[in-house]
PDB file of N, CA and C in Angstrom:
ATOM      1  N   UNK A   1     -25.914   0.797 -33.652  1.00  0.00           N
ATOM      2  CA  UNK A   1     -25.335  -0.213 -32.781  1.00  0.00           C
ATOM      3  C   UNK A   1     -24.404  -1.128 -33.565  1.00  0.00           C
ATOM      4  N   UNK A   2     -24.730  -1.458 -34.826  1.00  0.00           N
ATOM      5  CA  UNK A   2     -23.897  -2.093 -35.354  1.00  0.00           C
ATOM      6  C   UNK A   2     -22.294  -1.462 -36.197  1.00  0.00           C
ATOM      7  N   UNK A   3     -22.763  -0.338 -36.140  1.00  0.00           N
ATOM      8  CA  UNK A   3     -21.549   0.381 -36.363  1.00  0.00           C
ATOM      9  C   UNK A   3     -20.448   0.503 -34.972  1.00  0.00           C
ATOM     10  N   UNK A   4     -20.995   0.564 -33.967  1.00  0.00           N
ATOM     11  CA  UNK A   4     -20.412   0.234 -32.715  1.00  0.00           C
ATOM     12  C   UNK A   4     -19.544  -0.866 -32.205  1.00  0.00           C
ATOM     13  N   UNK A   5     -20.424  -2.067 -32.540  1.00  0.00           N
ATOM     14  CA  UNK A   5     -19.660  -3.710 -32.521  1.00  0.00           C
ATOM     15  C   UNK A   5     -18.698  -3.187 -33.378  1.00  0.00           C
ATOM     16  N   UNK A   6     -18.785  -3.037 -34.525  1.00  0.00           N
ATOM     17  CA  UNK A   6     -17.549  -3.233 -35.870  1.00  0.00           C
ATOM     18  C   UNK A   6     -16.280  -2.281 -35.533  1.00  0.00           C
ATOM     19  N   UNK A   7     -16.621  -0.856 -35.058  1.00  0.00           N
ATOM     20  CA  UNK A   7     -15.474  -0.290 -34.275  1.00  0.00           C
ATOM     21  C   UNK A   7     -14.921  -0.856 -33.587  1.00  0.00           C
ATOM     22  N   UNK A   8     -15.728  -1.747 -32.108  1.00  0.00           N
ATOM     23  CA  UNK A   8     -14.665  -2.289 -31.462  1.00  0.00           C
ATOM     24  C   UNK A   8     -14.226  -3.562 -31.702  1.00  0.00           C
ATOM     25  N   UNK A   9     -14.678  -4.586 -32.757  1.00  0.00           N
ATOM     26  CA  UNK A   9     -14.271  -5.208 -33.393  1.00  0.00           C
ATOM     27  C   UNK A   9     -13.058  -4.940 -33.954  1.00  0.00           C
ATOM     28  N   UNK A  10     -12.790  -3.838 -34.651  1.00  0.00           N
ATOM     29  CA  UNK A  10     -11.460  -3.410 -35.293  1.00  0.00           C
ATOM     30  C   UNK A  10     -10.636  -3.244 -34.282  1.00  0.00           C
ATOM     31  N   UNK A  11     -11.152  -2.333 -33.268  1.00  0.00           N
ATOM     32  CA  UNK A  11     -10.055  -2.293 -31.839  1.00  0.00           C
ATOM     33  C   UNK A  11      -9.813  -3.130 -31.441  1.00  0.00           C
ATOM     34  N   UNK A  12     -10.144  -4.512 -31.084  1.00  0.00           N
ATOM     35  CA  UNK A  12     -10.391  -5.482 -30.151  1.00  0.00           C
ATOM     36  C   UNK A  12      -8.379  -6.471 -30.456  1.00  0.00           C
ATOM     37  N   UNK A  13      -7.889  -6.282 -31.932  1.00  0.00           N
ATOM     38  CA  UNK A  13      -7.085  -7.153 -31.714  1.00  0.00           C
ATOM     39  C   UNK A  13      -5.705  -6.094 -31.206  1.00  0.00           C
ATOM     40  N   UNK A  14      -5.340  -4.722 -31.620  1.00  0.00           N
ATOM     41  CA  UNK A  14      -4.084  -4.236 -30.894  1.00  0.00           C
ATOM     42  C   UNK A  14      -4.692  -4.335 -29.738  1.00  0.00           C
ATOM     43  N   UNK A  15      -5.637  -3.989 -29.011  1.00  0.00           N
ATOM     44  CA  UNK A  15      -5.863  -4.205 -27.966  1.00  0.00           C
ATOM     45  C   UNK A  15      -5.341  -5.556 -26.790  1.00  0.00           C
ATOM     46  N   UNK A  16      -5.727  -6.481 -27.447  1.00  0.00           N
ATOM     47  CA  UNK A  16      -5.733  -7.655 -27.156  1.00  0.00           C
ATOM     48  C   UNK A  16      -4.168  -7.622 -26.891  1.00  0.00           C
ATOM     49  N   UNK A  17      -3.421  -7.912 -27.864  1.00  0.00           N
ATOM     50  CA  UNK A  17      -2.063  -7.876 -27.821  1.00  0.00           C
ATOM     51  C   UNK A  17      -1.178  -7.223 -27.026  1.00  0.00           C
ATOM     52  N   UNK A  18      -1.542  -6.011 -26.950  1.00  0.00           N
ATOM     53  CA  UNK A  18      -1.018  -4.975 -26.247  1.00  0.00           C
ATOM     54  C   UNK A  18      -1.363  -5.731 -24.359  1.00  0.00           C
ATOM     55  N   UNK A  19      -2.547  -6.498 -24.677  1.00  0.00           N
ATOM     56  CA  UNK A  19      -2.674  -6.800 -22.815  1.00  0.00           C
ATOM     57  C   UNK A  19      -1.822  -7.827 -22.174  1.00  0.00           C
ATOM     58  N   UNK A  20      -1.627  -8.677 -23.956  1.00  0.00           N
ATOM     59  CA  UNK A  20      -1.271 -10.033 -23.555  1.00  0.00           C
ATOM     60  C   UNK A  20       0.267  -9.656 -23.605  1.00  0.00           C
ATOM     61  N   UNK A  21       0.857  -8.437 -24.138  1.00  0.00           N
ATOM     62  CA  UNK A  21       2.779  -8.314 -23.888  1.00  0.00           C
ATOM     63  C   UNK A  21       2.429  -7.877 -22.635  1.00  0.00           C
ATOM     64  N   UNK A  22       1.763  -7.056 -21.866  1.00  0.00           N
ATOM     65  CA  UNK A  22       1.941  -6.360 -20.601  1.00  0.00           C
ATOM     66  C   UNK A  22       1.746  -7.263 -19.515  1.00  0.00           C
ATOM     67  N   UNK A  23       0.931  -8.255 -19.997  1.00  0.00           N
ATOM     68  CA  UNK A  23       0.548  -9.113 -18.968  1.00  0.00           C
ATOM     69  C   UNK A  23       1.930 -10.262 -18.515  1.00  0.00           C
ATOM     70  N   UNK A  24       2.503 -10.316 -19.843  1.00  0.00           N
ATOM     71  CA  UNK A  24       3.834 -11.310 -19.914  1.00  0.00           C
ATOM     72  C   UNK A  24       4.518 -10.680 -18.999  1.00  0.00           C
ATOM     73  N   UNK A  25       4.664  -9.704 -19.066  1.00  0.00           N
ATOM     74  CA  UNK A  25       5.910  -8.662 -18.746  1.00  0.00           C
ATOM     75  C   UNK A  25       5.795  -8.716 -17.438  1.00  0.00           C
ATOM     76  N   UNK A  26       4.985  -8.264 -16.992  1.00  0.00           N
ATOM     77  CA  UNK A  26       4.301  -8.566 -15.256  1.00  0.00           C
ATOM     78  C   UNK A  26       4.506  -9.601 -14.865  1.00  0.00           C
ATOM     79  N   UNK A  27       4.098 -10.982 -15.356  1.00  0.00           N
ATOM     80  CA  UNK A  27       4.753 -11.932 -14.989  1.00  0.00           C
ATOM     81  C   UNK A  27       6.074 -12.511 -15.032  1.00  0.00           C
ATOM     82  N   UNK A  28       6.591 -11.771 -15.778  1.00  0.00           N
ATOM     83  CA  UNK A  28       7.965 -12.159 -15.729  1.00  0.00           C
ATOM     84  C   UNK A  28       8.489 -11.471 -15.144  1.00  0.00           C
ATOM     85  N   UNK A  29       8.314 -10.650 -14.797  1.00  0.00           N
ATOM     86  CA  UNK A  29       8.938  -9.773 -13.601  1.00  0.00           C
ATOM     87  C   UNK A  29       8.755 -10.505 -12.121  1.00  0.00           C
ATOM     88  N   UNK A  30       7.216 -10.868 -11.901  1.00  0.00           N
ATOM     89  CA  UNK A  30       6.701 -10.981 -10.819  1.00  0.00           C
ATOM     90  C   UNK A  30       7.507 -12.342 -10.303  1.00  0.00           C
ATOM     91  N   UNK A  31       7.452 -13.646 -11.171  1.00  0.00           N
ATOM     92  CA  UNK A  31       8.078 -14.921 -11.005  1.00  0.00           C
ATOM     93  C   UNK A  31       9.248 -15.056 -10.822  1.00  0.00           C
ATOM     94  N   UNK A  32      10.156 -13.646 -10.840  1.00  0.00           N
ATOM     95  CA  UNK A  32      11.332 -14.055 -10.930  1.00  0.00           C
ATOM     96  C   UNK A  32      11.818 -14.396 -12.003  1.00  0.00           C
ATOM     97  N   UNK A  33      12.069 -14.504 -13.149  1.00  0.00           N
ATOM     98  CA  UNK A  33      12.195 -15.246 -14.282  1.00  0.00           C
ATOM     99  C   UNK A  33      13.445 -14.655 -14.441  1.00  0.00           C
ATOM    100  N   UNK A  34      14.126 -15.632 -15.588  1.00  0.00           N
ATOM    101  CA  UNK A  34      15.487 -14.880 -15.770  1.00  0.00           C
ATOM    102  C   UNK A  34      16.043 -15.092 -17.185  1.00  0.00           C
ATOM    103  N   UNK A  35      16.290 -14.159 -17.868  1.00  0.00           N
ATOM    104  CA  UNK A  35      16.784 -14.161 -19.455  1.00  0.00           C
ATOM    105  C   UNK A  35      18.524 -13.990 -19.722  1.00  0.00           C
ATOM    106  N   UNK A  36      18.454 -15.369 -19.996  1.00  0.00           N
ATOM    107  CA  UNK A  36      20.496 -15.641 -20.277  1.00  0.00           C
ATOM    108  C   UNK A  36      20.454 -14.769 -21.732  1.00  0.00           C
ATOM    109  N   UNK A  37      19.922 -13.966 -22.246  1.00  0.00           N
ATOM    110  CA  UNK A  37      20.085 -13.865 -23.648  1.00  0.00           C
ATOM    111  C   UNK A  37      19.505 -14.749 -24.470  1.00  0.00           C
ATOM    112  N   UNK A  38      20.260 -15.916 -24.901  1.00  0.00           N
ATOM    113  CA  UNK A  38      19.442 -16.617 -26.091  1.00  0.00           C
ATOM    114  C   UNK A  38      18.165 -16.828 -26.236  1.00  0.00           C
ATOM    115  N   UNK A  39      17.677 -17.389 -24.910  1.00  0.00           N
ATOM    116  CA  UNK A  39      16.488 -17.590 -24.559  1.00  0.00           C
ATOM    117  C   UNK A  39      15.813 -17.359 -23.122  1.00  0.00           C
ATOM    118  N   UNK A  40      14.834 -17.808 -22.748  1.00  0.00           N
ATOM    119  CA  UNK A  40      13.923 -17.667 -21.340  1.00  0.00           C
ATOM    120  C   UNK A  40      14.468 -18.681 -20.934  1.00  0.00           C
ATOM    121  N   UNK A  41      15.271 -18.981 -19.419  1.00  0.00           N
ATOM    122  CA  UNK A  41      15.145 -20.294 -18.831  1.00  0.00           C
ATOM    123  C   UNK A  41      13.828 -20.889 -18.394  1.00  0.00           C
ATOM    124  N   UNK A  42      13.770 -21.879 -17.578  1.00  0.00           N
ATOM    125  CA  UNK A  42      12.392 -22.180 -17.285  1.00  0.00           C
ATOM    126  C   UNK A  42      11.728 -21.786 -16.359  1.00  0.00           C
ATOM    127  N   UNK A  43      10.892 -21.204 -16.261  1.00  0.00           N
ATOM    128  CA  UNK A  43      10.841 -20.215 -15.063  1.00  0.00           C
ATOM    129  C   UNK A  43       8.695 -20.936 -14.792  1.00  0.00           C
ATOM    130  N   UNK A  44       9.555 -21.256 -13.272  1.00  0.00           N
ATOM    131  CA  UNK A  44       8.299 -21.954 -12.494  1.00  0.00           C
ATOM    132  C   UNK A  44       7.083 -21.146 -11.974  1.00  0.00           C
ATOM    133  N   UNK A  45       6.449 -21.081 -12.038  1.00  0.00           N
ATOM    134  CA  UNK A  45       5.166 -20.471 -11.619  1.00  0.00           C
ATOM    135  C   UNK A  45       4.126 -21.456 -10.691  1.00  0.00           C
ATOM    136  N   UNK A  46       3.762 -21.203  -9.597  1.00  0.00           N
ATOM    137  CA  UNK A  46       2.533 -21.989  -8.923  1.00  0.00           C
ATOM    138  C   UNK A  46       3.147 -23.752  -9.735  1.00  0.00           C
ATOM    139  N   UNK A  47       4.041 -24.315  -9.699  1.00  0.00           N
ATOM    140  CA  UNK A  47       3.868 -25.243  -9.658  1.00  0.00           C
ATOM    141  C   UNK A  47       4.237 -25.920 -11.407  1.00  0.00           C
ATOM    142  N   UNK A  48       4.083 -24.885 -11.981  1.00  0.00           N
ATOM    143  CA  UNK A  48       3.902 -25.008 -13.754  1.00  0.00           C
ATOM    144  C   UNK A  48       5.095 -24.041 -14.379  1.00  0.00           C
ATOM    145  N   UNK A  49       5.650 -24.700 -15.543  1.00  0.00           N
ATOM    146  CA  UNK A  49       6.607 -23.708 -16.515  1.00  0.00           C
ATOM    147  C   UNK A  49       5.723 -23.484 -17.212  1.00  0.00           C
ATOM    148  N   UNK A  50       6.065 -21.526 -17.245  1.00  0.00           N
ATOM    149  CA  UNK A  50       5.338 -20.662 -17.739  1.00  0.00           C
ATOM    150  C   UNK A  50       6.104 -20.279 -18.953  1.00  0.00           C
ATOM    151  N   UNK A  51       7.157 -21.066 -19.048  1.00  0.00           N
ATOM    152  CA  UNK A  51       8.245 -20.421 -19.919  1.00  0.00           C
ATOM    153  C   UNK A  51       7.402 -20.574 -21.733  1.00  0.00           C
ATOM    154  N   UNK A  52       7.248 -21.461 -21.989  1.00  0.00           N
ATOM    155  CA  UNK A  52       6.427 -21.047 -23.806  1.00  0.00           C
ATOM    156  C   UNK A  52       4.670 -20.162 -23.463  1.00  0.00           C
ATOM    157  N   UNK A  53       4.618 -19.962 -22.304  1.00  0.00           N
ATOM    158  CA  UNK A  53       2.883 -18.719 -22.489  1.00  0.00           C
ATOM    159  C   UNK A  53       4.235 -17.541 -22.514  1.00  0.00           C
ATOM    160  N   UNK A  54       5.610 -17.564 -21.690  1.00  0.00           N
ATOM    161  CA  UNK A  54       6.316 -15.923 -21.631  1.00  0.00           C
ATOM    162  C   UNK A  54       6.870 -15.793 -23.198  1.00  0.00           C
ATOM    163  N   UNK A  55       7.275 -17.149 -23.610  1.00  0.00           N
ATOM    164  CA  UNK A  55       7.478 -16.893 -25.177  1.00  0.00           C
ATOM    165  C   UNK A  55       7.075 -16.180 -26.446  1.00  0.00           C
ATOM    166  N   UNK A  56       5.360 -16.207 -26.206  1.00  0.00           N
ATOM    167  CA  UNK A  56       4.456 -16.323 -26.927  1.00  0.00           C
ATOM    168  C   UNK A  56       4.065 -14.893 -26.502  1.00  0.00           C
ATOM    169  N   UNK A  57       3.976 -14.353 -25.370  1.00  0.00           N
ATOM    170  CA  UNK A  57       3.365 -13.058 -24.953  1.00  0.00           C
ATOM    171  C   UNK A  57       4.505 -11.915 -24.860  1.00  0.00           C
ATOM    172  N   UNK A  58       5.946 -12.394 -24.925  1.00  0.00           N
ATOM    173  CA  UNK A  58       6.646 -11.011 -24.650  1.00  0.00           C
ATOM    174  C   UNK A  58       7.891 -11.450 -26.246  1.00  0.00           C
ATOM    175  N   UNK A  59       7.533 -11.979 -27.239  1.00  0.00           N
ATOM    176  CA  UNK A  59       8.136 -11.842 -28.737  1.00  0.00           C
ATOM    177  C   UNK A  59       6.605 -11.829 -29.789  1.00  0.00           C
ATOM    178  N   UNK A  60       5.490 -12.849 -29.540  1.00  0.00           N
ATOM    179  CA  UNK A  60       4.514 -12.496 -30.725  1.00  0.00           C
ATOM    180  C   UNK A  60       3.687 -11.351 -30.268  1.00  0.00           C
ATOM    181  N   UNK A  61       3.141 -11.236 -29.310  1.00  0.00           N
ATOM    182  CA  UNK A  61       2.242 -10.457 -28.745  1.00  0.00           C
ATOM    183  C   UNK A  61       2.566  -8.751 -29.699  1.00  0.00           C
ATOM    184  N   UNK A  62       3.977  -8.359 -29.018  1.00  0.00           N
ATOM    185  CA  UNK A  62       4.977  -7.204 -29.860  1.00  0.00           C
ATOM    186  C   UNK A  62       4.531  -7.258 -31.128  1.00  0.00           C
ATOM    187  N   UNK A  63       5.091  -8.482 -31.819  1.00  0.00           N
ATOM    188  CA  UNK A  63       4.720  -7.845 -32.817  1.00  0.00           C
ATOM    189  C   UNK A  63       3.832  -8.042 -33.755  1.00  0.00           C
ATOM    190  N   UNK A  64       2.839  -8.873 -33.325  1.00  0.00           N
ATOM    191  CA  UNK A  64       1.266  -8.603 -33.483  1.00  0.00           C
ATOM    192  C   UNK A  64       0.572  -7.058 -33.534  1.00  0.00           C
ATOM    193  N   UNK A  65       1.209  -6.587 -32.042  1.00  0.00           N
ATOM    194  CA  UNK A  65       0.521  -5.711 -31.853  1.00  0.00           C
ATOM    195  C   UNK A  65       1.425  -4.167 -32.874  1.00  0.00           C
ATOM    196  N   UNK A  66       2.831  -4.394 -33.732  1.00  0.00           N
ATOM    197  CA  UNK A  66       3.382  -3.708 -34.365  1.00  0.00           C
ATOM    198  C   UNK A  66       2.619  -3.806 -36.073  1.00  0.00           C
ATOM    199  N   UNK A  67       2.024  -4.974 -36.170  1.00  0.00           N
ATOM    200  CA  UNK A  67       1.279  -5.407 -37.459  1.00  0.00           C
ATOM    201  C   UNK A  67      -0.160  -4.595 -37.133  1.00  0.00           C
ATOM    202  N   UNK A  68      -0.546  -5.145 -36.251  1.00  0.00           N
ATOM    203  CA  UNK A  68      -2.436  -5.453 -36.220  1.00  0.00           C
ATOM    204  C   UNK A  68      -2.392  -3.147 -35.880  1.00  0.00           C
ATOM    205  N   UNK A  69      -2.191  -2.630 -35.157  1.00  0.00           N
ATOM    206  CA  UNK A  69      -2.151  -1.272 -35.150  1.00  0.00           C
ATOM    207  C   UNK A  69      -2.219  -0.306 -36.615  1.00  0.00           C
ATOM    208  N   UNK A  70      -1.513  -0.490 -36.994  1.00  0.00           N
ATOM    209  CA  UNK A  70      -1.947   0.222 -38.482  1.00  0.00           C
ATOM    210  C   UNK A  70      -2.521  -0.316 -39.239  1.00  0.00           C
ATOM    211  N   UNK A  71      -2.394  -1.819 -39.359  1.00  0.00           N
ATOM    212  CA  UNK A  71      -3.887  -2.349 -40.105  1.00  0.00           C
ATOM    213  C   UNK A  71      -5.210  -1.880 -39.486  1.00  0.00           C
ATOM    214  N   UNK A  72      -5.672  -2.061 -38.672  1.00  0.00           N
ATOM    215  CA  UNK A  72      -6.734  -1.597 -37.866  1.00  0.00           C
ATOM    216  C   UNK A  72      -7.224  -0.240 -37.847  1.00  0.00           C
ATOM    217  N   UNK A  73      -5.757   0.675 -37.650  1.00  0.00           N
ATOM    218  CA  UNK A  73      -5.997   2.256 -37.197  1.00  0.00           C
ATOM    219  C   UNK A  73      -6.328   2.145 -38.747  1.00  0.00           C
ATOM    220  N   UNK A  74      -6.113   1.864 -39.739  1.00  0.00           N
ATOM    221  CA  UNK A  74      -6.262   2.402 -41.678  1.00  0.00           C
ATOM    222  C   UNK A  74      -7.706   2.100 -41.504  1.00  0.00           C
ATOM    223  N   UNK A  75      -8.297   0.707 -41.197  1.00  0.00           N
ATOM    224  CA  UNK A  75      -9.690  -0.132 -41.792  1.00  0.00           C
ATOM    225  C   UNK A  75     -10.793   0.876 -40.943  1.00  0.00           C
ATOM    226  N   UNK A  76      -9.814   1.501 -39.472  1.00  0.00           N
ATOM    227  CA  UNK A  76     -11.397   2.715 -38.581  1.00  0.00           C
ATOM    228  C   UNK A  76     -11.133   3.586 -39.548  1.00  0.00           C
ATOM    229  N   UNK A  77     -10.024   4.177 -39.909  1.00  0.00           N
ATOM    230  CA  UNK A  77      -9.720   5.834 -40.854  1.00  0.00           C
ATOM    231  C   UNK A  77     -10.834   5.744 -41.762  1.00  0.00           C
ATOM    232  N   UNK A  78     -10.568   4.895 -42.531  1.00  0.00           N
ATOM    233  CA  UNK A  78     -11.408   4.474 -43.988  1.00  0.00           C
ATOM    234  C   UNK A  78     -12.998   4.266 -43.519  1.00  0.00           C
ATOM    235  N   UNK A  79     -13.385   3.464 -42.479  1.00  0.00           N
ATOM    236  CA  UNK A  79     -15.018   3.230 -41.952  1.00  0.00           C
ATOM    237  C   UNK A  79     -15.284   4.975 -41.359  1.00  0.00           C
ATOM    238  N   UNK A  80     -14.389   5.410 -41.158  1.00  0.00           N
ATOM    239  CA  UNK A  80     -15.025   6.832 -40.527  1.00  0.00           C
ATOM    240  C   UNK A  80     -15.100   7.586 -42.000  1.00  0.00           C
ATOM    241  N   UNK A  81     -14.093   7.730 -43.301  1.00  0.00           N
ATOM    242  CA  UNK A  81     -13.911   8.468 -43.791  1.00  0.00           C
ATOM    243  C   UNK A  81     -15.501   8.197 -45.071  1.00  0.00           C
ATOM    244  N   UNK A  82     -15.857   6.624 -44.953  1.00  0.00           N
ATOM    245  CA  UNK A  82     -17.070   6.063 -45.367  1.00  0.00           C
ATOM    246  C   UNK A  82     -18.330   6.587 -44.780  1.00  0.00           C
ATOM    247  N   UNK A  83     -18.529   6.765 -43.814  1.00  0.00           N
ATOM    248  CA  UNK A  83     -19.542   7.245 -42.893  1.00  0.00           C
ATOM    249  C   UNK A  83     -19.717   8.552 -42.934  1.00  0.00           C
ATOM    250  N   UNK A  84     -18.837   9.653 -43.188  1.00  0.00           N
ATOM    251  CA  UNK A  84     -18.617  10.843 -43.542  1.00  0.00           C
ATOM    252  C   UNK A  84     -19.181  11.368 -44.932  1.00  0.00           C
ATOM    253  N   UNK A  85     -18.803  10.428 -45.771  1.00  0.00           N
ATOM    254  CA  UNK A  85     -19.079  10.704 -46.968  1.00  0.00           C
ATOM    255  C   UNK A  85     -20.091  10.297 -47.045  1.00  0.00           C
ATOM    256  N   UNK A  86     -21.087   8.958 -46.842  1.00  0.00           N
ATOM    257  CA  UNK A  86     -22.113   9.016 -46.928  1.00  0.00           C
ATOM    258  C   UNK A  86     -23.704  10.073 -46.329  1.00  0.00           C
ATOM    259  N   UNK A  87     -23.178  10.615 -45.082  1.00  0.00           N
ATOM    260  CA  UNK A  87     -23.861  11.117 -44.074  1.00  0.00           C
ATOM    261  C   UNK A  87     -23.293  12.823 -45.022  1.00  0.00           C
ATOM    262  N   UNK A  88     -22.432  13.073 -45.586  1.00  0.00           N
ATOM    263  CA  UNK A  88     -22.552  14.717 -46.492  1.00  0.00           C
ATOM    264  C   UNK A  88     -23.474  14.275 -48.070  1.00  0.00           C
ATOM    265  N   UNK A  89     -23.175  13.439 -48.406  1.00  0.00           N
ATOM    266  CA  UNK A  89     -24.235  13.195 -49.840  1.00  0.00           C
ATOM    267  C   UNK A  89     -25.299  13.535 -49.550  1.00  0.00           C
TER     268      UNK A  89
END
C-alpha cells in the first residue's frame, strides 16, 4: 500500500497541471475571453476577473506540466527499476 501512495504521489503533480491548463482553456473559451496578443484582456466571469487564475493556468500550468513529466516519469522508471531489482536478488 505504501508503494501505491508514492506512485501516485509521483503522478499526482503532471497530473495536476495538465487539469489545471485544460481547465483554463475551457474557461477561456467558455467566458468569452479574448487575447490581443501581448496579453489576456480582462475577461469577466460570474461577476469576477478571471484574468490572473487564466494567467497562471494557460502559461505556468504548460510548463509545469513540460518540467514536472520527465522528472516524475525518471523518479517511477527508477522506483520500478528498484523494486525489480530487489524482488530478482
Amino acid at each position: 500500500m505504501k508503494q501505491v501512495f508514492g506512485n501516485l504521489m509521483l503522478a499526482l503533480p503532471p497530473l495536476a497541471s495538465f487539469v489545471v491548463w485544460r481547465t483554463g482553456a475551457w474557461a477561456f473559451d467558455y467566458f468569452g475571453c479574448q487575447d490581443l496578443g501581448k496579453s489576456i484582456e480582462p475577461c469577466i466571469a460570474y461577476g469576477h476577473n478571471i484574468q490572473g487564475v487564466l494567467g497562471i493556468s494557460l502559461f505556468w500550468a504548460p510548463l509545469l506540466l513540460l518540467v514536472s513529466l520527465p522528472v516524475c516519469g525518471w523518479l517511477l522508471f527508477e522506483r520500478l527499476l528498484r523494486r525489480l531489482h530487489t524482488n530478482g536478488s
